[in-house]
Protein backbone atom coordinates (compact mmCIF):
# COMPACT_ATOMS: atom_id res chain seq x y z
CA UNK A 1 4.72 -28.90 9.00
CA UNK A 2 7.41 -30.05 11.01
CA UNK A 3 9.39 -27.65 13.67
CA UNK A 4 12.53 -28.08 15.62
CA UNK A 5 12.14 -25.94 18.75
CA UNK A 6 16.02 -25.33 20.06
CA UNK A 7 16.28 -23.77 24.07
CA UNK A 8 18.06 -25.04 26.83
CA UNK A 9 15.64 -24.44 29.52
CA UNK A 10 13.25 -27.79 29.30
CA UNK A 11 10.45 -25.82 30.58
CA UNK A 12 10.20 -23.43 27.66
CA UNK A 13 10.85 -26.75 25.29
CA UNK A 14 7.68 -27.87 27.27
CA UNK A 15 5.79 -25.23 26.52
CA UNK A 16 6.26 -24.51 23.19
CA UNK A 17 5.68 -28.29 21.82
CA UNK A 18 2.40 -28.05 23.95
CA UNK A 19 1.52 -24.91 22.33
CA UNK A 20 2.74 -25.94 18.82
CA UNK A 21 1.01 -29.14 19.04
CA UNK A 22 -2.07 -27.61 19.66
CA UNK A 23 -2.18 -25.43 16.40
CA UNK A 24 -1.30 -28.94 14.33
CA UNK A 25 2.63 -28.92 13.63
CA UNK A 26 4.65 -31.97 14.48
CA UNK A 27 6.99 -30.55 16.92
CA UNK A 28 10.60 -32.08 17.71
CA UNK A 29 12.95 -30.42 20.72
CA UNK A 30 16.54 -30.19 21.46
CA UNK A 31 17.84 -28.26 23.83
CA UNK A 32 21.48 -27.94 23.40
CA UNK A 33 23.37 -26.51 20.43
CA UNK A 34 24.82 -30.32 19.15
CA UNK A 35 21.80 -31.66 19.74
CA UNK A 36 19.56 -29.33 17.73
CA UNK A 37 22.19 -30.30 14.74
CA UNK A 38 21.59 -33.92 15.48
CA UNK A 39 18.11 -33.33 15.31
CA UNK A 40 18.12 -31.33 11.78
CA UNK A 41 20.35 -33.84 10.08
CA UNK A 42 17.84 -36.30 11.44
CA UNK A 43 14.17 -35.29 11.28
CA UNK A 44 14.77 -32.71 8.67
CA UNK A 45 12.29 -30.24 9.98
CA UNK A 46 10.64 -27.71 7.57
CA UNK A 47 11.09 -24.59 10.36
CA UNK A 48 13.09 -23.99 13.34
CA UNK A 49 12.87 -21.84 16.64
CA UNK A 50 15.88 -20.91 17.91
CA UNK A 51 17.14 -19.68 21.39
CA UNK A 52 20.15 -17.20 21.02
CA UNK A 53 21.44 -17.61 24.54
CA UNK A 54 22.56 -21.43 25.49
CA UNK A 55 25.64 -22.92 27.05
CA UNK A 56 28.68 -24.49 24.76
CA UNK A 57 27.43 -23.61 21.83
CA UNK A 58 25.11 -20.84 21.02
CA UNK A 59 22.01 -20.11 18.75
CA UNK A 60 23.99 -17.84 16.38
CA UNK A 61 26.71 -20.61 15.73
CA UNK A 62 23.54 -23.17 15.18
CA UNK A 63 22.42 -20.98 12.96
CA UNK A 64 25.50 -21.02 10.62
CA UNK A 65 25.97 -24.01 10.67
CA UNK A 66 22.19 -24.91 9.59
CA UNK A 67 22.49 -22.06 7.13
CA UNK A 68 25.19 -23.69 5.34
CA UNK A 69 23.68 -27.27 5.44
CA UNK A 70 20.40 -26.07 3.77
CA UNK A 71 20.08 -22.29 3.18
CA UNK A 72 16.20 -22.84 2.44
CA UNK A 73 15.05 -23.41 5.92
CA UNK A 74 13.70 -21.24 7.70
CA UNK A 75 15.21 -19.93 11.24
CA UNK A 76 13.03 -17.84 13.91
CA UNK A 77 15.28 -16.66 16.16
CA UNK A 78 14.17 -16.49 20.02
CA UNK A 79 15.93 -14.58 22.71
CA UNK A 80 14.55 -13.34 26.26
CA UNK A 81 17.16 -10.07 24.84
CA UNK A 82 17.21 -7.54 21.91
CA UNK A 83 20.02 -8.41 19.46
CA UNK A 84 18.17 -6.10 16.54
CA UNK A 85 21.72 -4.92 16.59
CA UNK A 86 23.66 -7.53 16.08
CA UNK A 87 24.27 -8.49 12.35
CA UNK A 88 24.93 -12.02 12.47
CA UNK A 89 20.88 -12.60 13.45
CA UNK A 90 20.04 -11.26 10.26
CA UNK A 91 20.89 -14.60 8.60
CA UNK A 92 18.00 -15.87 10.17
CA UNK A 93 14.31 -15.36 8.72
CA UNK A 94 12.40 -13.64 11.78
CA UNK A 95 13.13 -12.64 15.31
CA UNK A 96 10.91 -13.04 18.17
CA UNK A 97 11.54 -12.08 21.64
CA UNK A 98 11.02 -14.48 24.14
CA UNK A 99 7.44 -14.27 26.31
CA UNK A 100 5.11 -17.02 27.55
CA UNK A 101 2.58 -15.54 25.24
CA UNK A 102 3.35 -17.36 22.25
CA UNK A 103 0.79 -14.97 19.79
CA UNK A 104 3.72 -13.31 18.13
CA UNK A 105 5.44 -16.49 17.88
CA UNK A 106 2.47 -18.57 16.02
CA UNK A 107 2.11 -15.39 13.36
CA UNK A 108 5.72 -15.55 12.68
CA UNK A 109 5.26 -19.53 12.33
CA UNK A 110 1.99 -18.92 9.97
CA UNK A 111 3.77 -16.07 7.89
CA UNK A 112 6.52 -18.23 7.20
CA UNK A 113 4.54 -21.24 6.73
CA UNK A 114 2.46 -19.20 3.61
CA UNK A 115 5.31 -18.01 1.73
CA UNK A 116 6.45 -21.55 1.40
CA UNK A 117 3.51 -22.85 -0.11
């Protein structure tokens, strides 16, 4: 399984492909916005983690746009905030909030990685 991992802090990207890696998916980073489209169009990746909160253009506007290129993949949603509230995050398939512990993370991953088999 391929994942495109989306933040704008290069640290986090860091982490998460390390940690990714490590449980066997073929991980792929952007960390802006136009760059995460780039990377969909490109690699065509069969998940993707999403930070909410970046500069220019942000995770919610990603996610529209990604939404209405192929509705079938499917979008985690990261934030270090709670936007339970907010209805546009609902388009996406799972939210997780931010935390170097990446447990809750990897079960949203696996979850979503079952139901497509």
């Amino acid at each position: 399984m391929k994942i495109l991992v989306v933040d704008d802090e290069k640290n986090i990207l860091k982490l998460y492909k390390a940690e990714l890696e490590d449980e066997g998916y073929v991980v792929v980073t952007a960390n802006s916005g136009q760059e995460a489209l780039e990377a969909f169009d490109r690699e065509q990746p069969d998940l993707i983690t999403l930070d909410i909160m970046m500069p220019e253009m942000d995770g919610i506007q990603v996610l529209r746009q990604i939404k209405q290129k192929s509705a079938d993949v499917p979008v985690i949603m990261l934030t270090a905030y709670d936007y339970r509230d907010d209805f546009s995050v609902w388009v996406s398939d799972a939210y997780v909030v931010k935390s170097s512990d990446l447990t809750q993370l990897k079960a949203t991953i696996r979850q979503i990685a079952e139901k497509k088999q």
